[in-house]
Protein backbone atom coordinates (compact mmCIF):
# COMPACT_ATOMS: atom_id res chain seq x y z
CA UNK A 1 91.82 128.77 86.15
CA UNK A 2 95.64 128.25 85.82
CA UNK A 3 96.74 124.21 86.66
CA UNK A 4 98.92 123.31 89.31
CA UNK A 5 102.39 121.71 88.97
CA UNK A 6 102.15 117.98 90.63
CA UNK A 7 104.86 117.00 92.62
CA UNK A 8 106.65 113.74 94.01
CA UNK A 9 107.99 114.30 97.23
CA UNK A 10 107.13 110.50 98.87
CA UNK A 11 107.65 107.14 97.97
CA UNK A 12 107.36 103.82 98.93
CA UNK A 13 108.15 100.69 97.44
CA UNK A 14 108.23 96.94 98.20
CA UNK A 15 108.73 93.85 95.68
CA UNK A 16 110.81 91.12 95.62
CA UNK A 17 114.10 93.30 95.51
CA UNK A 18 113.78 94.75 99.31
CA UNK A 19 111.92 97.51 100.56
CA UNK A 20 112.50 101.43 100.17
CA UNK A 21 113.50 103.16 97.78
CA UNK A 22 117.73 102.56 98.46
CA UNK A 23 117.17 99.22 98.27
CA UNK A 24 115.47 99.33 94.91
CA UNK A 25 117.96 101.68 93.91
CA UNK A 26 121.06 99.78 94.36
CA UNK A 27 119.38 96.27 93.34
CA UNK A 28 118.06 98.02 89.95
CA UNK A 29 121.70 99.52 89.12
CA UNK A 30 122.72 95.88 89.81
CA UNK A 31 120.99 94.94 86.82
CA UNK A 32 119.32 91.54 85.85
CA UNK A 33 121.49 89.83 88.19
CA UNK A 34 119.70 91.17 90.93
CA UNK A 35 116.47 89.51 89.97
CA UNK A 36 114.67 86.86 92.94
CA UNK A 37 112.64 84.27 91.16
CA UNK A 38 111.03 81.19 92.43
CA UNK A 39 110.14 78.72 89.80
CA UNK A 40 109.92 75.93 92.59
CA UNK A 41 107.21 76.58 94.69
CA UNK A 42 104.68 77.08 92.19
CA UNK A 43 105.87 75.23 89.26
CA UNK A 44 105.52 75.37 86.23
CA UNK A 45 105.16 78.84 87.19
CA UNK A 46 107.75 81.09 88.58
CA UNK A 47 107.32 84.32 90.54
CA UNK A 48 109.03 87.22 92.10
CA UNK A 49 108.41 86.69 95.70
CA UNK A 50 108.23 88.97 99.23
CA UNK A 51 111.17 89.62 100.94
CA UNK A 52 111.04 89.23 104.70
CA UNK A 53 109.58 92.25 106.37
CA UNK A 54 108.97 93.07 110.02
CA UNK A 55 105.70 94.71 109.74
CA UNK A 56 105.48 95.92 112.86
CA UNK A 57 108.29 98.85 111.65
CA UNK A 58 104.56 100.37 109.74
CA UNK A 59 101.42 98.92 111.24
CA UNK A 60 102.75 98.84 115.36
CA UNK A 61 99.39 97.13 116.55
CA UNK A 62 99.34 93.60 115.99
CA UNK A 63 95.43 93.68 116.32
CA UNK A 64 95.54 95.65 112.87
CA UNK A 65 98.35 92.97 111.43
CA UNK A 66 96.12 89.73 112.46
CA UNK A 67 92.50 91.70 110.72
CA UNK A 68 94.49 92.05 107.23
CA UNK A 69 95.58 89.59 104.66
CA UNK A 70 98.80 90.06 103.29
CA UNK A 71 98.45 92.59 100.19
CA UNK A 72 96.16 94.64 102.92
CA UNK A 73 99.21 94.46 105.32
CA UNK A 74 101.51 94.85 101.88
CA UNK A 75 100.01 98.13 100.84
CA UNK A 76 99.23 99.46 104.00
CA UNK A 77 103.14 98.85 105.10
CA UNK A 78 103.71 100.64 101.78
CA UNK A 79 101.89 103.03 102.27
CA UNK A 80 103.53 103.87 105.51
CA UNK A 81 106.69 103.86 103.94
CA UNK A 82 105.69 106.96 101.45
CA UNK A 83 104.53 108.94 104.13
CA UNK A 84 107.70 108.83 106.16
CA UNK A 85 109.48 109.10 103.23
CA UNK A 86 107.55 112.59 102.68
CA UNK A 87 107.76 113.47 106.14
CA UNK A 88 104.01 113.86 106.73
CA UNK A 89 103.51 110.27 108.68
CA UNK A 90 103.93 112.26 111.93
CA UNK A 91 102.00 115.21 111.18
CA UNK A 92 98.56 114.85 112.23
CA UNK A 93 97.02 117.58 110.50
CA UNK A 94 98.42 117.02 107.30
CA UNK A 95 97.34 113.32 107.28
CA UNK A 96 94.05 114.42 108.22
CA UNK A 97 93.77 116.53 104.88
CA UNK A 98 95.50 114.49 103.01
CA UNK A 99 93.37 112.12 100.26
CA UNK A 100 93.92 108.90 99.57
CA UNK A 101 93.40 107.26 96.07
CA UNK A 102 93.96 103.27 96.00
CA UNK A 103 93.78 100.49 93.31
CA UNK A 104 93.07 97.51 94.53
CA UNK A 105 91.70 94.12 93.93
CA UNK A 106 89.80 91.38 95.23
CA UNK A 107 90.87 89.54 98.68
CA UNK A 108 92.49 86.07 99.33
CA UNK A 109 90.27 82.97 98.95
CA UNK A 110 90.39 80.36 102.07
CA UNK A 111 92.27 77.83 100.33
CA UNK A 112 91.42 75.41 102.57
CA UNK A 113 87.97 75.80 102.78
CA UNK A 114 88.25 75.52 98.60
CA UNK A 115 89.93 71.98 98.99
CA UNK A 116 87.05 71.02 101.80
CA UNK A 117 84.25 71.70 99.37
CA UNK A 118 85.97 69.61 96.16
CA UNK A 119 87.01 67.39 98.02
CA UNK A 120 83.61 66.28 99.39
CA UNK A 121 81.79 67.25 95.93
CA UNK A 122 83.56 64.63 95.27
CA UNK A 123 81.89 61.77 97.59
CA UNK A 124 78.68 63.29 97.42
CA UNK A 125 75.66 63.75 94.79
CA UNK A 126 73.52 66.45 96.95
CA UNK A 127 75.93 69.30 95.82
CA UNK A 128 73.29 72.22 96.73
CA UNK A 129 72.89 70.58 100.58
CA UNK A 130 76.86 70.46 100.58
CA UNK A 131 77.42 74.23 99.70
CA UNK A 132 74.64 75.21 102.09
CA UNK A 133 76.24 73.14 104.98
CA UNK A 134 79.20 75.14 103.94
CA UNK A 135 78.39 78.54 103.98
CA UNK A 136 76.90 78.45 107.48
CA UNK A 137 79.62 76.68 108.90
CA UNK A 138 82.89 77.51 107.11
CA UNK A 139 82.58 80.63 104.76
CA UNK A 140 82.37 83.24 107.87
CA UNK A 141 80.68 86.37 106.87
CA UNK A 142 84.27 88.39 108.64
CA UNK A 143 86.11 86.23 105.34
CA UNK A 144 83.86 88.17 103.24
CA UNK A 145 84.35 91.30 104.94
CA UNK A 146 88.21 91.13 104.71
CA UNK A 147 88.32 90.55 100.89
CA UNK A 148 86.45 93.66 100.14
CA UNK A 149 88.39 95.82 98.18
CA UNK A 150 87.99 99.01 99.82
CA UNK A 151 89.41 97.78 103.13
CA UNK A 152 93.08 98.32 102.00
CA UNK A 153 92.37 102.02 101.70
CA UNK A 154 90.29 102.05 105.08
CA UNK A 155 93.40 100.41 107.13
CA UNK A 156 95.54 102.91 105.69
CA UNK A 157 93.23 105.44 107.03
CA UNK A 158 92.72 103.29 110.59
CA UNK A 159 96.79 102.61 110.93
CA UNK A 160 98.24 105.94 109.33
CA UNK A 161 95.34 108.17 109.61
CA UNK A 162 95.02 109.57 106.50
CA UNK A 163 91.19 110.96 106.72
CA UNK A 164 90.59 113.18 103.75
CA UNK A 165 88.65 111.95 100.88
CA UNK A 166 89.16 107.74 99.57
CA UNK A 167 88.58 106.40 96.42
CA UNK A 168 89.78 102.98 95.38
CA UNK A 169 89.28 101.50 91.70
CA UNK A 170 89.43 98.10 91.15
CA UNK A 171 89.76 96.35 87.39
CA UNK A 172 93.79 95.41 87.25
CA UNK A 173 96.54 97.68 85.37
CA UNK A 174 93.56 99.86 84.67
CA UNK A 175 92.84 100.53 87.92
CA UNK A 176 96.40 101.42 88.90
CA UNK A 177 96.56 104.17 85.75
CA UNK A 178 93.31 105.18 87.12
CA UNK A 179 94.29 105.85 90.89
CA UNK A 180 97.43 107.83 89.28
CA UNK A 181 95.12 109.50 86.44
CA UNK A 182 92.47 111.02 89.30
CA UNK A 183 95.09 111.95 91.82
CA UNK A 184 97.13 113.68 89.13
CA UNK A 185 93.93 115.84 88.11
CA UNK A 186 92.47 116.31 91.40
CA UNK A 187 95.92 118.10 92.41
CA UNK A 188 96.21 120.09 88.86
CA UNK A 189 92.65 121.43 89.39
CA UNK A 190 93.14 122.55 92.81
CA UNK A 191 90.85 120.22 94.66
CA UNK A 192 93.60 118.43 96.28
CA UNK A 193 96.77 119.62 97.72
CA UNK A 194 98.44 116.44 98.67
CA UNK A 195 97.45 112.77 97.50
CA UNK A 196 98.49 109.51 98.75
CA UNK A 197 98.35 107.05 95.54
CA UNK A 198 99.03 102.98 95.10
CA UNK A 199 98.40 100.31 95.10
CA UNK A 200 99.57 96.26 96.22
CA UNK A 201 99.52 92.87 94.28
CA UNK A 202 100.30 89.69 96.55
CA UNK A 203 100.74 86.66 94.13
CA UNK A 204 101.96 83.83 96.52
CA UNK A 205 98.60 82.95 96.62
CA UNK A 206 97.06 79.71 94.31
CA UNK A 207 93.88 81.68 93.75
CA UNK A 208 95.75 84.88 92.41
CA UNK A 209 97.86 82.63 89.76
CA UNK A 210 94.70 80.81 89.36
CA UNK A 211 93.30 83.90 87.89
CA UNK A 212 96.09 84.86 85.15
CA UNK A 213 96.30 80.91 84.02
CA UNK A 214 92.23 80.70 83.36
CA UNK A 215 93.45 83.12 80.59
CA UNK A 216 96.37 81.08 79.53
CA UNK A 217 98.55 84.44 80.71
CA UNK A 218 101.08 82.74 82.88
CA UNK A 219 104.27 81.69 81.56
CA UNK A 220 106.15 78.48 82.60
CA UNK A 221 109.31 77.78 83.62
CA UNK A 222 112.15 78.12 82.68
CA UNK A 223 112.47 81.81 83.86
CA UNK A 224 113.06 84.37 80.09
CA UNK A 225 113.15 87.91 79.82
CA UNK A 226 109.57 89.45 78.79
CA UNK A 227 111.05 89.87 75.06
CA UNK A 228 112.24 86.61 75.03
CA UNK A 229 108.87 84.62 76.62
CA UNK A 230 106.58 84.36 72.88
CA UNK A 231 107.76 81.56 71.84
CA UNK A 232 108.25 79.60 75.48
CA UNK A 233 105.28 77.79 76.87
CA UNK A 234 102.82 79.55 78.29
CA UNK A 235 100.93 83.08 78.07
CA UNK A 236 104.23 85.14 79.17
CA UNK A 237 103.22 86.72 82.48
CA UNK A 238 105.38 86.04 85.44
CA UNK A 239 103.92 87.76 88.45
CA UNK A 240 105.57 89.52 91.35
CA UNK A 241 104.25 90.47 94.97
CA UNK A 242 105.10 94.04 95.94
CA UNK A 243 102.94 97.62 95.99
CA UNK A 244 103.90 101.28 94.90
CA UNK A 245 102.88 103.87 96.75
CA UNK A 246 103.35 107.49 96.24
CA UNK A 247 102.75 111.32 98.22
CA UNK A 248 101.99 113.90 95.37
CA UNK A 249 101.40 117.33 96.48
CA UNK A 250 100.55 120.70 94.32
CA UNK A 251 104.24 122.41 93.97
CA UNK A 252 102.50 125.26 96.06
CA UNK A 253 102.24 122.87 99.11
CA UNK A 254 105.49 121.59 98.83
CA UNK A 255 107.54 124.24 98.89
CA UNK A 256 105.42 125.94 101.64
CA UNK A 257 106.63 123.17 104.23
CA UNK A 258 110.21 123.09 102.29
CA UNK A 259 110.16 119.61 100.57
CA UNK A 260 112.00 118.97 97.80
CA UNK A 261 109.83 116.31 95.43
CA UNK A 262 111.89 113.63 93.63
CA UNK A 263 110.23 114.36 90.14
CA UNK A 264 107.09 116.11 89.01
CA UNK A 265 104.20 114.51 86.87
CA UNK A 266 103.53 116.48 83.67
CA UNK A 267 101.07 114.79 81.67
CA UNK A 268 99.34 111.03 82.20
CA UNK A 269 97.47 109.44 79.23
CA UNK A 270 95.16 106.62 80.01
CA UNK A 271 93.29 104.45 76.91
CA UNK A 272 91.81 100.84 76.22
CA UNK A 273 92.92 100.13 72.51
CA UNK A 274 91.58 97.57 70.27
CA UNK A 275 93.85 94.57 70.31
CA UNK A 276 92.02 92.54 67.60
CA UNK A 277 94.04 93.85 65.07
CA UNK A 278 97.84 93.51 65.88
CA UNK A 279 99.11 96.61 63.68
CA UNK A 280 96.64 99.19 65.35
CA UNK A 281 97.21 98.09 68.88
CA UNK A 282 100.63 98.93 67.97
CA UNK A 283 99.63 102.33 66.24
CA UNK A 284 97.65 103.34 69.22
CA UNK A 285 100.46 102.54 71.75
CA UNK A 286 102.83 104.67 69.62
CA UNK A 287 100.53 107.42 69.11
CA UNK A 288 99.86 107.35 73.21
CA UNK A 289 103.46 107.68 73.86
CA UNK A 290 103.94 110.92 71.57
CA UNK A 291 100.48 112.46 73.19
CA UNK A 292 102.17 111.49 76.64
CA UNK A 293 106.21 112.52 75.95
CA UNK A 294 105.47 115.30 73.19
CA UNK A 295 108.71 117.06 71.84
CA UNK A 296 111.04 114.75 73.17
CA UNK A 297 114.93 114.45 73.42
CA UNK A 298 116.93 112.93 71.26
CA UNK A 299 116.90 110.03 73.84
CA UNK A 300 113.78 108.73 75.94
CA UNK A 301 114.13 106.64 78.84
CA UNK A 302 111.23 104.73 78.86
CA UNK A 303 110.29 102.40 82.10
CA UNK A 304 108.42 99.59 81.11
CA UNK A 305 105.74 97.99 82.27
CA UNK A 306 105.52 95.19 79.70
CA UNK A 307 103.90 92.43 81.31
CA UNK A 308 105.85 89.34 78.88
CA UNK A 309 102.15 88.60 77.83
CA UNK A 310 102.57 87.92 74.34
CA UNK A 311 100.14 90.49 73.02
CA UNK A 312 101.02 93.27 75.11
CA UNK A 313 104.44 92.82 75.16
CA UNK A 314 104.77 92.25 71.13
CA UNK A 315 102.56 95.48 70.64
CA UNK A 316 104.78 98.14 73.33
CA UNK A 317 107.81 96.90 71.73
CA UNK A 318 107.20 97.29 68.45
CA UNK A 319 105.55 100.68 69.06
CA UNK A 320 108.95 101.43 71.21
CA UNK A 321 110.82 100.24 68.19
CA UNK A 322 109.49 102.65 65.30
CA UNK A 323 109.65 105.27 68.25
CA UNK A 324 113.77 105.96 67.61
CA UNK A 325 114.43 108.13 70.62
CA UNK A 326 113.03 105.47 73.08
CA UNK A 327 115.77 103.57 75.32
CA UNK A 328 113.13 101.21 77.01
CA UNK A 329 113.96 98.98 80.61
CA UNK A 330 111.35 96.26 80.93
CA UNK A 331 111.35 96.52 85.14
CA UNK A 332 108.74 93.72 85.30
CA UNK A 333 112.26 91.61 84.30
CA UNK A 334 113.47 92.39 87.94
CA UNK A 335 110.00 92.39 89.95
CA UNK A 336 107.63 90.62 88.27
CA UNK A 337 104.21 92.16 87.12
CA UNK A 338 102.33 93.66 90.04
CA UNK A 339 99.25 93.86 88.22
CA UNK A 340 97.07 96.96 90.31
CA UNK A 341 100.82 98.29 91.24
CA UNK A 342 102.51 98.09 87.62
CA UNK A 343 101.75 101.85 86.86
CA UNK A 344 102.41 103.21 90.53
CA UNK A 345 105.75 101.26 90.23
CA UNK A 346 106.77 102.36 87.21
CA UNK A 347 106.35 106.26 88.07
CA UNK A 348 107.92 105.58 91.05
CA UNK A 349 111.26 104.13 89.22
CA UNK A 350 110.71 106.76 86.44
CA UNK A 351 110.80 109.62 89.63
CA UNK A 352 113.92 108.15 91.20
CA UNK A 353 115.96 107.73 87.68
CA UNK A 354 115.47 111.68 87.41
CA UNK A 355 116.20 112.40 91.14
CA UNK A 356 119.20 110.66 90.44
CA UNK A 357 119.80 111.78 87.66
CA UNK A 358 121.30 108.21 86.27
CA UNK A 359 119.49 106.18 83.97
CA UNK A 360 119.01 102.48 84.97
CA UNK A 361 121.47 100.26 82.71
CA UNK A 362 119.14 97.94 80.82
CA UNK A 363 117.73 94.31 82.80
CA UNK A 364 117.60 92.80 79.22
CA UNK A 365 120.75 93.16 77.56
CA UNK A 366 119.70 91.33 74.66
CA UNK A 367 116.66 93.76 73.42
CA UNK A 368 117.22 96.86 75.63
CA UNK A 369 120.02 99.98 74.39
CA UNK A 370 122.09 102.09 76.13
CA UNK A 371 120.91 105.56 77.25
CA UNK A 372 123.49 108.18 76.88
CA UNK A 373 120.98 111.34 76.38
CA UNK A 374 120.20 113.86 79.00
CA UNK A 375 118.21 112.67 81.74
CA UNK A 376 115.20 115.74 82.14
CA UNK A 377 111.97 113.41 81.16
CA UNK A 378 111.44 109.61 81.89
CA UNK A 379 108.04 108.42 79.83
CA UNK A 380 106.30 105.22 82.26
CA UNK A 381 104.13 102.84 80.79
CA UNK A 382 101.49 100.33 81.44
CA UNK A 383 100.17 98.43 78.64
CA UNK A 384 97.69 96.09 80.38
CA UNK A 385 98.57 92.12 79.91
CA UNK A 386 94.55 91.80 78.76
CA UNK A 387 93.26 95.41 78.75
CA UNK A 388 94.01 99.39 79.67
CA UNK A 389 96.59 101.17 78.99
CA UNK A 390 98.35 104.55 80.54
CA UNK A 391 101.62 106.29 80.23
CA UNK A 392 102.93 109.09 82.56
CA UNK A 393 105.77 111.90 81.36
CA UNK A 394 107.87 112.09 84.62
CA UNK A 395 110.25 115.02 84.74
CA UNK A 396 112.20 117.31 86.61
CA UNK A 397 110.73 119.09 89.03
């Protein structure tokens, strides 16, 4: 059975630097400069926040809007934007055989309701009559219902009416390299012809820091470069709302309805290394990224994922760094880490470097080297701030 070529032909994109794939363009060749960070509103923590966005341009009924919490409405807007950027959103049939393939997280805690119950555990003794009294009067079995993960790929099925097959991971960066991993093969194998792929990570949310600072993951303000964040206070992440969502099709389907892809996808490595020891995690990350980019040029573009957590970020650069061809660009220095959308994101930067055929100057002047090769692979990377790893070989198509 002969494999079939996997193309990029859609993509959408939303973070903290605009929406669409323009917008991230010009920001990126901007530089760090270009970089949104709010180290106010949730200080001592900083983060990459949403830009405005009329979502009624993607999701028209406001019914839909008011059902979905925001990274719903972020990755279903997303989502929206890849298809139209593909040119299937207004073909019916080809949405309705189209499969979609999500990563995706939790939903958003009532905050409110959280501050209700310690606030009263507080006054009270009977803590088991309290949290009873609560859950039949404020926890609403629709809240429930609206933080399940798989509802972000069922709106974009309700609101864009994509109807083939749906799968949706859940489990962080992992589940991201996973979506990408299984859409990837499906498509090689012949079982699909076109995938929709992403995922969205909304972090303006106290419960969603909450979760990276139980770790001790989140670094504090001031605002460094992930290179420069090991010895600041803190864990090193700075997080970022925004989703990545991309239309891969079998080169076969593409050209059939005359749609030129932006890239194509020729190999994507996925792994969970052991990170006890420092010098193997490192070996295993630089041994991923030669199964992933093979014979490479002279040069390798490499768009980063690094998270700033310390591990991580310690072990991908100093893989990077006995890796001589590799000209890395930390992105998460511009948007933040997306968490379930770092891997969709950085394939989607990776595609429109080689569409472009311009290599991003570097966000981090300071650790990150000119690239003055020739632009026909781009290697993407995810190295999980506490687990997973994947890497991607984007080239041209």
């Amino acid at each position: 059975m002969s494999e079939h070529d996997v193309a990029i032909t859609g993509i959408g994109l939303v973070s903290s630097l605009g929406e669409g794939t323009d917008a991230h363009w010009q920001k990126l060749q901007a530089g760090g400069d270009a970089a949104l960070i709010d180290c106010d509103r949730f200080a001592p923590y900083c983060v990459h926040p949403l830009p405005e966005i009329d979502w009624g341009l993607q999701i028209p009924k406001r019914g839909d809007q008011r059902q979905m919490e925001t990274w719903q409405r972020l990755g279903t807007y997303t989502a929206g934007l890849a298809l139209e950027d593909a040119g299937i959103k207004d073909d019916i049939e080809l949405c309705a055989s189209m499969d979609l393939v999500a990563a995706a997280g939790g939903g958003e805690r009532d905050v409110e309701v959280d501050r209700s119950i310690l606030a009263e555990s507080e006054r009270r003794n009977d803590r088991d009559v309290l949290i009873n009294e609560k859950l039949t009067t404020e926890l609403r079995p629709t809240l429930f219902l609206a933080q399940l993960s798989n509802l972000l790929a069922g709106n974009i099925s309700i609101v864009h009416k994509v109807t083939g097959s749906s799968r949706t991971f859940m489990g962080e960066e992992g589940s991201g390299v996973s979506a990408i991993e299984t859409a990837v093969a499906r498509i090689r194998s012949g079982q699909s012809s076109h995938v929709l792929v992403g995922a969205a990570f909304q972090c303006e949310h106290p419960d969603m820091l909450l979760n990276y600072e139980l770790g001790g993951f989140l670094h504090q303000a001031p605002w460094r470069p992930v290179a420069d964040r090991e010895a600041a206070p803190g864990g090193g992440v700075v997080t970022g709302s925004g989703a990545a969502f991309l239309v891969l099709e079998s080169s076969e389907h593409a050209a059939a309805r005359n749609r030129r892809a932006y890239a194509g996808i020729t190999s994507v490595v996925s792994g969970r290394a052991n990170r006890s020891d420092a010098d193997r995690f490192e070996n295993e990350i630089l041994q991923m990224a030669h199964k992933a980019a093979g014979e490479n040029d002279p040069e390798l573009l490499v768009v980063s994922g690094a998270s700033g957590a310390h591990r991580a970020t310690l072990a991908e650069l100093g893989a990077f760094g006995d890796m001589p061809s590799a000209r890395l660009r930390c992105f998460s220095n511009m948007t933040g880490h997306l968490k379930e959308a770092q891997f969709p994101f950085a394939i989607a930067l990776a595609a429109l470097s080689i569409s472009k055929n311009t290599a991003f100057p570097t966000f981090d002047a300071n650790t990150e080297s000119d690239f003055n090769g020739d632009l026909r692979s781009v290697l993407a990377t995810s190295i999980g701030y506490n687990r997973n790893e994947g890497m991607a070989l984007v080239t041209a198509s």
